[in-house]
Protein backbone atom coordinates (compact mmCIF):
# COMPACT_ATOMS: atom_id res chain seq x y z
CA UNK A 1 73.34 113.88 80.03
CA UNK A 2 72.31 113.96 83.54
CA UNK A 3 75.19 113.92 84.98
CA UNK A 4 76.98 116.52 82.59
CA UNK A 5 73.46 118.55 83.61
CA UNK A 6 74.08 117.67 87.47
CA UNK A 7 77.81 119.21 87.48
CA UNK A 8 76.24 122.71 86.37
CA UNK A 9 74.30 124.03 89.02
CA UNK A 10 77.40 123.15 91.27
CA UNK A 11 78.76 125.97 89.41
CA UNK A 12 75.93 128.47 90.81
CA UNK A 13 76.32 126.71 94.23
CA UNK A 14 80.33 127.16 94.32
CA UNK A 15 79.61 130.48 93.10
CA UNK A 16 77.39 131.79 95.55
CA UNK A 17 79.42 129.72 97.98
CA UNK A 18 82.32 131.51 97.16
CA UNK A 19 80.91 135.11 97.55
CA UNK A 20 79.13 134.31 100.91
CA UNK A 21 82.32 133.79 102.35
CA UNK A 22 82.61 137.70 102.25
CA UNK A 23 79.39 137.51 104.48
CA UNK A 24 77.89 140.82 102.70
CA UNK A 25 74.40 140.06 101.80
CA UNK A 26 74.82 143.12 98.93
CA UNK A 27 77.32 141.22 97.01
CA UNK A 28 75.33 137.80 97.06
CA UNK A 29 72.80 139.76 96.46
CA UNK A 30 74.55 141.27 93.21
CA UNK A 31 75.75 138.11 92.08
CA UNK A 32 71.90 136.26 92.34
CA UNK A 33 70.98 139.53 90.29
CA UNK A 34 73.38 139.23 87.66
CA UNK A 35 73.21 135.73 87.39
CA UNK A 36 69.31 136.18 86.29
CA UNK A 37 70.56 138.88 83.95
CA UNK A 38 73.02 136.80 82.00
CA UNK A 39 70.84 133.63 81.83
CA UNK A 40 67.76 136.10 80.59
CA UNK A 41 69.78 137.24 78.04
CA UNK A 42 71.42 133.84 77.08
CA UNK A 43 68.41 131.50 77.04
CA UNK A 44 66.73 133.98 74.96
CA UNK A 45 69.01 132.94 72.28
CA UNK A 46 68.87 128.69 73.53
CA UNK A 47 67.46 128.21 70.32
CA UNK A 48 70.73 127.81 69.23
CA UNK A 49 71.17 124.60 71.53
CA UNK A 50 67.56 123.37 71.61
CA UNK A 51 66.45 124.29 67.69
CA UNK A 52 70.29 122.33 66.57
CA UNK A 53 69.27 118.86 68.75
CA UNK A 54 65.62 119.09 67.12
CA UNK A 55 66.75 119.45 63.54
CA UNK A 56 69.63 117.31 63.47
CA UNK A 57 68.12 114.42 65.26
CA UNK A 58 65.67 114.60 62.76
CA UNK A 59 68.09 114.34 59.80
CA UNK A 60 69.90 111.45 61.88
CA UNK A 61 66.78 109.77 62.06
CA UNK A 62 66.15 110.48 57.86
CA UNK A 63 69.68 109.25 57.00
CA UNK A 64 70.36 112.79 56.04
CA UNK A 65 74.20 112.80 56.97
CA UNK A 66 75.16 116.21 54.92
CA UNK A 67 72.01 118.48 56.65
CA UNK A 68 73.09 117.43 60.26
CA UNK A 69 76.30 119.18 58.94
CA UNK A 70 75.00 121.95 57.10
CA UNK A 71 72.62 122.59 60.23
CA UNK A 72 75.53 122.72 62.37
CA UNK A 73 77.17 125.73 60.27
CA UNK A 74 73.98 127.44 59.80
CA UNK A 75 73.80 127.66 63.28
CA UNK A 76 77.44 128.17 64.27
CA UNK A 77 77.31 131.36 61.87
CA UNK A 78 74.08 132.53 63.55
CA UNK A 79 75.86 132.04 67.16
CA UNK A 80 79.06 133.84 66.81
CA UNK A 81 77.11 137.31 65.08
CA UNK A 82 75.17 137.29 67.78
CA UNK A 83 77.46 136.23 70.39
CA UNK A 84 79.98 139.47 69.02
CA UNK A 85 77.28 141.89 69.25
CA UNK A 86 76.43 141.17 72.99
CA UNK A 87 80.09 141.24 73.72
CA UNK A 88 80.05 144.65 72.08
CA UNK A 89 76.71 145.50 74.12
CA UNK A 90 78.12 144.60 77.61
CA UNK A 91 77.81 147.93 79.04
CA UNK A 92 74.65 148.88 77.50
CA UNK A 93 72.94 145.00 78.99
CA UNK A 94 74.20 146.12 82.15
CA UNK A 95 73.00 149.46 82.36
CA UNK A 96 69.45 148.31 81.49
CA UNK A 97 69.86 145.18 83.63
CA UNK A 98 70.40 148.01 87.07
CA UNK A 99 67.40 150.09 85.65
CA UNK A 100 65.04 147.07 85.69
CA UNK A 101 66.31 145.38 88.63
CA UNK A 102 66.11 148.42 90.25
CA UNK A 103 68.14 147.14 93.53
CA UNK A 104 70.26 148.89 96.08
CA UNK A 105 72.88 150.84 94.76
CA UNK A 106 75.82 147.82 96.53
CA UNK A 107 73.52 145.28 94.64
CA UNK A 108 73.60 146.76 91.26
CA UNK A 109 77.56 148.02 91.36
CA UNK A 110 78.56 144.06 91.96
CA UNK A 111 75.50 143.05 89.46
CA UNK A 112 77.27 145.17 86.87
CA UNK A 113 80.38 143.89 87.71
CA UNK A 114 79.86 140.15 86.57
CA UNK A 115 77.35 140.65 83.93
CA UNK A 116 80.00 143.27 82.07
CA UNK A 117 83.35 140.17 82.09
CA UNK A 118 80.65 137.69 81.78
CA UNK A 119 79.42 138.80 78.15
CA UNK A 120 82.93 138.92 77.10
CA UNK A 121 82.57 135.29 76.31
CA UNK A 122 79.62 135.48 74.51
CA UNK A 123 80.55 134.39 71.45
CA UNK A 124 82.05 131.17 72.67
CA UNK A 125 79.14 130.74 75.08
CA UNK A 126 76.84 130.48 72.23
CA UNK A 127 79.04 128.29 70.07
CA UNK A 128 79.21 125.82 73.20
CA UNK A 129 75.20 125.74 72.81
CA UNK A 130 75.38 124.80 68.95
CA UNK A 131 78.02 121.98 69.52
CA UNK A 132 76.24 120.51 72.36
CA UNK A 133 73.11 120.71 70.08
CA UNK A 134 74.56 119.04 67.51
CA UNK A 135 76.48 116.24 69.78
CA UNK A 136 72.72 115.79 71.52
CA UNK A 137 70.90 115.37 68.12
CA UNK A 138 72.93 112.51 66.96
CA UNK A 139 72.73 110.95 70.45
CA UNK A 140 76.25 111.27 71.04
CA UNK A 141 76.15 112.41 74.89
CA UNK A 142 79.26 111.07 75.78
CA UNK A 143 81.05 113.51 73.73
CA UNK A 144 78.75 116.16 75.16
CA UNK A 145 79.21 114.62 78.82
CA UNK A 146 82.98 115.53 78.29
CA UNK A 147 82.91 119.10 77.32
CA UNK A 148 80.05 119.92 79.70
CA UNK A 149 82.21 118.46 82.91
CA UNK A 150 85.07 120.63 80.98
CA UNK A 151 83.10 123.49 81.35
CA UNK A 152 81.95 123.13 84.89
CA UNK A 153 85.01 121.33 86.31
CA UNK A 154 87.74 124.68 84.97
CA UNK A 155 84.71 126.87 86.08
CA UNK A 156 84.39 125.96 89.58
CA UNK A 157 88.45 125.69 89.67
CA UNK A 158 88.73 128.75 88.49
CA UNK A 159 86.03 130.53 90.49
CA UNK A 160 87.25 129.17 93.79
CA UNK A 161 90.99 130.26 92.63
CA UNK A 162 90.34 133.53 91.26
CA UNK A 163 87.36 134.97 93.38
CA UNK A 164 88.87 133.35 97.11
CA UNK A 165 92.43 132.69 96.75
CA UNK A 166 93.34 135.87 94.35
CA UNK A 167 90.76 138.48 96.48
CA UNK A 168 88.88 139.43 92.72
CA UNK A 169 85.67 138.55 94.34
CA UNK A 170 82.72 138.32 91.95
CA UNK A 171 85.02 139.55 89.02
CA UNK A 172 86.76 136.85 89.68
CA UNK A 173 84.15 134.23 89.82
CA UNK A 174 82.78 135.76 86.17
CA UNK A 175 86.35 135.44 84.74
CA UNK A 176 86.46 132.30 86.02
CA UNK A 177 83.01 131.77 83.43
CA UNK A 178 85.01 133.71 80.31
CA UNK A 179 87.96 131.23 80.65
CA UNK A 180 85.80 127.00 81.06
CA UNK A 181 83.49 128.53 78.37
CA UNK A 182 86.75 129.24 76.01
CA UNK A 183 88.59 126.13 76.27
CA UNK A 184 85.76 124.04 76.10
CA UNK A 185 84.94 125.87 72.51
CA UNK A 186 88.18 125.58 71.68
CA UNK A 187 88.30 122.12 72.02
CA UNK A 188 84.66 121.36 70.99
CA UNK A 189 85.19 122.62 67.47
CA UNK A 190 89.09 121.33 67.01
CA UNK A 191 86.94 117.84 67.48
CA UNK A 192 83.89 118.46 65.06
CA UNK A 193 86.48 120.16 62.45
CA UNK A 194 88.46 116.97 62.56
CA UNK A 195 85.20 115.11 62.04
CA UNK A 196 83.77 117.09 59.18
CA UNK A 197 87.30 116.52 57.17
CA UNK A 198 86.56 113.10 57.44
CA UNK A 199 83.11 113.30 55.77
CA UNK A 200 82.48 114.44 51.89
CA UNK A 201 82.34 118.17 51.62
CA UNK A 202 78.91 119.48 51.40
CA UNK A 203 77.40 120.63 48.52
CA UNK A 204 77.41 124.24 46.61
CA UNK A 205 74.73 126.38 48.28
CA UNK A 206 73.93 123.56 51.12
CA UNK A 207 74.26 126.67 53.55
CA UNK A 208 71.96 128.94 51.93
CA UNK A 209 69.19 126.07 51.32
CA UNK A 210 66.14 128.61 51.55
CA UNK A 211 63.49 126.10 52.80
CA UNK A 212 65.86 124.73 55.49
CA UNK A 213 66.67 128.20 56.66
CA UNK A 214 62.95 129.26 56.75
CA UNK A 215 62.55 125.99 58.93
CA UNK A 216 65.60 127.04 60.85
CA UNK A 217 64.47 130.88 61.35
CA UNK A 218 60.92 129.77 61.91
CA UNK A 219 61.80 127.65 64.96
CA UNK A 220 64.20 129.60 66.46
CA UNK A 221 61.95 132.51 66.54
CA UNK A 222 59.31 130.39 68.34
CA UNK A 223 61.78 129.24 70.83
CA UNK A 224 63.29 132.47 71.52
CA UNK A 225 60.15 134.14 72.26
CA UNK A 226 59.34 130.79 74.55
CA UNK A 227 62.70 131.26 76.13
CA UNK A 228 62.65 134.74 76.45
CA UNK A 229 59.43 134.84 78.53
CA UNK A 230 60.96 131.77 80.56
CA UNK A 231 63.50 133.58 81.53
CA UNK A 232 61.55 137.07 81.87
CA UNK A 233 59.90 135.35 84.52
CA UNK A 234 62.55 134.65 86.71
CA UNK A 235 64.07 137.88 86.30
CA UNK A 236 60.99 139.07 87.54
CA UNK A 237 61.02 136.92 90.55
CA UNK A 238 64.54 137.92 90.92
CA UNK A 239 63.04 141.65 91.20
CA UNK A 240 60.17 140.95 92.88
CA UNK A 241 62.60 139.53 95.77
CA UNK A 242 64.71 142.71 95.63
CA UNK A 243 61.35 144.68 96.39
CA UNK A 244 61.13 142.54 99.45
CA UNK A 245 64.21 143.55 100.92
CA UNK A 246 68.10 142.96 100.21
CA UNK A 247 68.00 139.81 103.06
CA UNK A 248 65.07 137.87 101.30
CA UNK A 249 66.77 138.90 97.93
CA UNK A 250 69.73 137.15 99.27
CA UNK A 251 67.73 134.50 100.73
CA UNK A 252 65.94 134.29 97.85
CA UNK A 253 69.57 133.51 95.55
CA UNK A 254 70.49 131.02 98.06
CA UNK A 255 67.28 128.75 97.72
CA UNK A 256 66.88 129.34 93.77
CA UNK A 257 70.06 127.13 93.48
CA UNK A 258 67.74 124.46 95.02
CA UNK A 259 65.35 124.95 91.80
CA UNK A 260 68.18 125.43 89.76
CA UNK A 261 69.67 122.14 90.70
CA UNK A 262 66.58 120.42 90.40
CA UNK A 263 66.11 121.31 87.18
CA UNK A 264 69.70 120.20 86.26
CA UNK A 265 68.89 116.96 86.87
CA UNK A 266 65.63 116.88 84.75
CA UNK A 267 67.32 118.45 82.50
CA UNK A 268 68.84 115.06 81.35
CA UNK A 269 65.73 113.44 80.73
CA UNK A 270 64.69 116.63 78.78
CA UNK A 271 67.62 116.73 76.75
CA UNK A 272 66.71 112.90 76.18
CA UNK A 273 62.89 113.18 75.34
CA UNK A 274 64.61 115.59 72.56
CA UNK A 275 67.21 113.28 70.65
CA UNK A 276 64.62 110.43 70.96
CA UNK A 277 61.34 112.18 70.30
CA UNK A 278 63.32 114.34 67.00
CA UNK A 279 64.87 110.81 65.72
CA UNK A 280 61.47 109.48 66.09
CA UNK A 281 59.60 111.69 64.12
CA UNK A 282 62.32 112.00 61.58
CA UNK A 283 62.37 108.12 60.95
CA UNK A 284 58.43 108.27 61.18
CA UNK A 285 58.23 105.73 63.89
CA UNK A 286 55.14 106.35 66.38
CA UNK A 287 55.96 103.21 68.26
CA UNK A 288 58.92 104.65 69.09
CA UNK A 289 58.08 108.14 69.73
CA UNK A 290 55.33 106.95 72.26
CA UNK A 291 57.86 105.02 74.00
CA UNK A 292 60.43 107.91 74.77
CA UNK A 293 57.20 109.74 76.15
CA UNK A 294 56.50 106.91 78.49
CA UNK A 295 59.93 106.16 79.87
CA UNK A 296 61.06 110.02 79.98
CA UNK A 297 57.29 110.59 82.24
CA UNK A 298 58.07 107.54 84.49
CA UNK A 299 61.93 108.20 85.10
CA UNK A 300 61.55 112.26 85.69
CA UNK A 301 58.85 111.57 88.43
CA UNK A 302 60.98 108.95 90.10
CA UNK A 303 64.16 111.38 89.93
CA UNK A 304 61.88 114.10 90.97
CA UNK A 305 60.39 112.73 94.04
CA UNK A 306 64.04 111.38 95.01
CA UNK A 307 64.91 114.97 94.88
CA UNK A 308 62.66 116.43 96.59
CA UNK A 309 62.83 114.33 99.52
CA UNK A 310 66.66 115.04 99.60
CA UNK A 311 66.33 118.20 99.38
CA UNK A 312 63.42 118.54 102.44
CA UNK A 313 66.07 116.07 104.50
CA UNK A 314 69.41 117.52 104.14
CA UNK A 315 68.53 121.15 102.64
CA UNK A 316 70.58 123.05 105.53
CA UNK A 317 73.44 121.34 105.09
CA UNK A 318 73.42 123.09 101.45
CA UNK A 319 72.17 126.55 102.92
CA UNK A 320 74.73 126.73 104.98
CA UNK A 321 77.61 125.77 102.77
CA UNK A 322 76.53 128.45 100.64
CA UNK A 323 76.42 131.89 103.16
CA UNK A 324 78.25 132.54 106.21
CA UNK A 325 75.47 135.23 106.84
CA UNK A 326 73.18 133.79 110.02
CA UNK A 327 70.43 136.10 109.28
CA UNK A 328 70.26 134.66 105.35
CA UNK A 329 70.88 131.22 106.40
CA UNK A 330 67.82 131.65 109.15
CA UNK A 331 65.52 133.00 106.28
CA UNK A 332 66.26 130.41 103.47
CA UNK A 333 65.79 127.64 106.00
CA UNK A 334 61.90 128.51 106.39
CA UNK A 335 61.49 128.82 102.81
CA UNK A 336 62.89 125.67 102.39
CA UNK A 337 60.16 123.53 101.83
CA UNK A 338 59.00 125.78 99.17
CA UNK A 339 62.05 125.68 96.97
CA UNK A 340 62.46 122.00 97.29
CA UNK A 341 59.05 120.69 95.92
CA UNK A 342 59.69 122.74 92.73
CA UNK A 343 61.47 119.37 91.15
CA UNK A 344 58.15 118.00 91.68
CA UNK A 345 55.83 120.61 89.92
CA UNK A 346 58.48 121.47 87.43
CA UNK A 347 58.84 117.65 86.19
CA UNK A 348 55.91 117.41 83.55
CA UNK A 349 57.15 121.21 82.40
CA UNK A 350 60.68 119.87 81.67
CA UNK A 351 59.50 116.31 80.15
CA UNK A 352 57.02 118.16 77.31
CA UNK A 353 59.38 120.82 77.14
CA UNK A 354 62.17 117.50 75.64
CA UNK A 355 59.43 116.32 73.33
CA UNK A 356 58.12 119.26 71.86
CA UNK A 357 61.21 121.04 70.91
CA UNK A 358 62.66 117.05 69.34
CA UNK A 359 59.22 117.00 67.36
CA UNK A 360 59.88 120.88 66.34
CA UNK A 361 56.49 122.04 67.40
CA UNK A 362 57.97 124.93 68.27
CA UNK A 363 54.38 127.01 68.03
CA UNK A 364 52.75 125.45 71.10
CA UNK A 365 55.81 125.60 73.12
CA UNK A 366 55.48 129.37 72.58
CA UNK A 367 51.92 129.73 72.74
CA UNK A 368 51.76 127.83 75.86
CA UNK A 369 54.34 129.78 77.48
CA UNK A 370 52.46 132.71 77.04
CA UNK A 371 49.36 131.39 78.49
CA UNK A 372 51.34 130.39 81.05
CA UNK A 373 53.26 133.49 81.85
CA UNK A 374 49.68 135.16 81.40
CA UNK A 375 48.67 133.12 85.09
CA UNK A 376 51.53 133.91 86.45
CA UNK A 377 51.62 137.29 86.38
CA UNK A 378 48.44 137.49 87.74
CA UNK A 379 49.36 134.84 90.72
CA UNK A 380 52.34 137.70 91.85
CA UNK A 381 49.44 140.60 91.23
CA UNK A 382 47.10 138.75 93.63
CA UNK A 383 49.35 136.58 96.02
CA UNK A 384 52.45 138.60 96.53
CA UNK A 385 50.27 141.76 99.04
CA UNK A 386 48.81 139.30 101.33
CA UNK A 387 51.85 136.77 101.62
CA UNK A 388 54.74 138.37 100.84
CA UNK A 389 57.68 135.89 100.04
CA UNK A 390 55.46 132.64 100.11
CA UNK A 391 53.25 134.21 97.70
CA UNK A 392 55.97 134.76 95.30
CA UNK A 393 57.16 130.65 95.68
CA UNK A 394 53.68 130.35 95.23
CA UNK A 395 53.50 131.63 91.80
CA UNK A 396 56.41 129.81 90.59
CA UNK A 397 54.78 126.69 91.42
CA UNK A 398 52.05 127.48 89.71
CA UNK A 399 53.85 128.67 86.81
CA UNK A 400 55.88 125.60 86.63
CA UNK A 401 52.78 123.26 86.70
CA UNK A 402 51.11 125.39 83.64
CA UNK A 403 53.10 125.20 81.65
CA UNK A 404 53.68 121.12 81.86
CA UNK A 405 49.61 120.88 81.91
CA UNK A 406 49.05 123.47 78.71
CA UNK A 407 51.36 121.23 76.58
CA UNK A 408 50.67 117.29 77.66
CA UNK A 409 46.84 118.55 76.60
CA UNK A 410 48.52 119.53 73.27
CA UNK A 411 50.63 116.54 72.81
CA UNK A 412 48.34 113.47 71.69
CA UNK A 413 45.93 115.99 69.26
CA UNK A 414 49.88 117.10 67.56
CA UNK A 415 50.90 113.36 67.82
CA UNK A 416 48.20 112.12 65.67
CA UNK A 417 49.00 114.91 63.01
CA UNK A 418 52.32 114.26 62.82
CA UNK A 419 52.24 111.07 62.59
CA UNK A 420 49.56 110.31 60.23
CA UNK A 421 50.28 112.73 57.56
């Protein structure tokens, strides 16, 4: 899963790097907006990726063949109403996305742009997060590996095809999105459908189970309103930038890729700590369960560090594939230090993150979040006026480090419940 994880970010990268070819800070600028946009009103509804891995991992790890199904459906039905009424709501997302970005009017024209084609596909966006949630429960990665690299391969294809070689520009690189995230549904649920044929049919009413969709609704609403504030706070980085200026805005897009891809790669030992830590509690085995905390810990601070120090050593090379712009590439250069030690204070964040949402404790991964989001709001409010941009780096490390801290103080007190009951 780390390297499906470590093929999407190249996706943001190939993006950006295809519109800084244009060499109009505006337009990157657009694109870094409406990139937070989307993914702030995507992850809200992760749930639908992380809540599937939690619940059937824990049926794989009860024997519980028919509810890793019937979980799968719930959620696919859940997915595509929601999915259909963003598509519906395009205009209306973007609209409110330019009021609270509040950008230049260039910025918000090409922001409006991608987000509008992007939720086109939202539907099959958000059935891709329910197959890969259910392929990631039962430990199946390989199958997951495949449609992820599907995704992201066609994607970048696409992007570099449409949005260079055609002239569409960043409609083309958001078509490019609508098409990798079509096939690979397409193809995901040809493959599960030929599965499920093969199994016994599930029985009357499994769908409507009442207790498992209070479960269901329960989580989901804990890790949308986690999700939702995750996300909130990078869109309000992504404004807070904008207030600083169109160039560190753009800067600012260039050097979040660095986080971004940082967090791709933990991001397989996340997705890990999940499957193993959800199997583990669903089979009731502590020994277990300790041991996927231990090896996910030691392995995402080795990766971490390895990043990091790449990252510090060859970080140019990346800043200038990305922009042709000398005046963006000058900027993101001196705040490159700053975005490349986020792999390092994000690590714990992303490891407890893994655990807790494969044990289901979905209440502390929301109520830490907000405690969480609750410092760093007041980190921008105190360090933003005397530093500027290195204040605003500054509160995303701090962020980052909350919210790993706030939940590894949770984790042996909600161990020993869980366990011994």
């Amino acid at each position: 899963m780390m390297i499906a994880y470590m093929t999407t970010p190249m996706i943001g990268i190939v993006n950006t790097a295809v519109i800084g070819q244009l060499g109009d800070p505006a337009i990157l600028g657009g694109l870094a907006a409406g990139a937070v946009l989307f993914d702030l009103v995507f992850a809200t509804f992760n749930f639908l990726r992380t809540g599937t891995t939690g619940l059937v991992a824990q049926a794989f790890g009860r024997g519980d063949a028919p509810e890793e199904q019937a979980v799968f459906w719930r959620a696919l039905i859940v997915a595509l109403s929601i999915g259909l009424v963003l598509a519906v709501g395009a205009p209306a997302v973007a609209w409110a996305g330019r009021l609270f970005m509040a950008a230049e009017p260039s910025v918000s024209n090409a922001m409006s742009t991608y987000v509008t084609i992007r939720l086109l596909a939202a539907p099959l966006s958000l059935s891709n997060y329910v197959i890969l949630g259910y392929l990631l429960g039962r430990g199946q990665a390989g199958l997951g590996l495949a449609l992820q690299l599907l995704i992201n391969v066609t994607n970048i294809v696409l992007s570099i095809s449409f949005g260079l070689w055609m002239g569409w520009g960043i409609a083309g690189v958001a078509w490019a999105t609508v098409c990798a995230e079509a096939l690979a549904a397409i193809l995901g649920l040809c493959v599960l459908v030929a599965r499920f044929r093969r199994l016994p049919p599930l029985a009357k009413g499994a769908l409507r189970n009442v207790e498992a969709l209070k479960v269901m609704f329960a989580l989901n609403r804990d890790i949308m309103i986690r999700s939702f504030v995750l996300l909130g706070a990078f869109a309000i980085i992504a404004r807070q930038g904008a207030q600083l200026g169109t160039l560190t805005l753009a800067a600012n897009a260039v050097l979040m890729n660095f986080f971004l891809l940082a967090g791709y790669f933990l991001d397989g030992f996340a997705a890990a700590a999940e499957q193993l830590a959800g199997r583990s509690v669903g089979a009731r085995n502590r020994e277990a369960f300790d041991r996927a905390v231990r090896l996910t810990g030691i392995w995402g601070l080795s990766v971490a560090a390895l990043v990091s120090l790449l990252f510090v050593w060859k970080g140019d090379m990346l800043i200038n594939l990305m922009t042709t712009s000398h005046e963006v590439r000058d900027l993101a250069a001196a705040y490159l230090p700053w975005a490349a030690f986020t792999a390092l204070t994000g690590v714990l964040a992303f490891q407890m993150d893994g655990i807790f949402l494969g044990a289901t404790w979905s209440s502390d991964l929301r109520n830490m979040m907000l405690v969480s989001f609750g410092v760093f709001v007041a980190a921008l409010w105190l360090l933003i006026p005397p530093l500027g941009n290195i204040g605003l780096w500054s509160a995303l490390h701090l962020f980052l480090l909350m919210r790993g801290l706030t939940l590894a103080l949770r984790l042996p007190r909600r161990t020993d419940i869980t366990f011994s009951s």
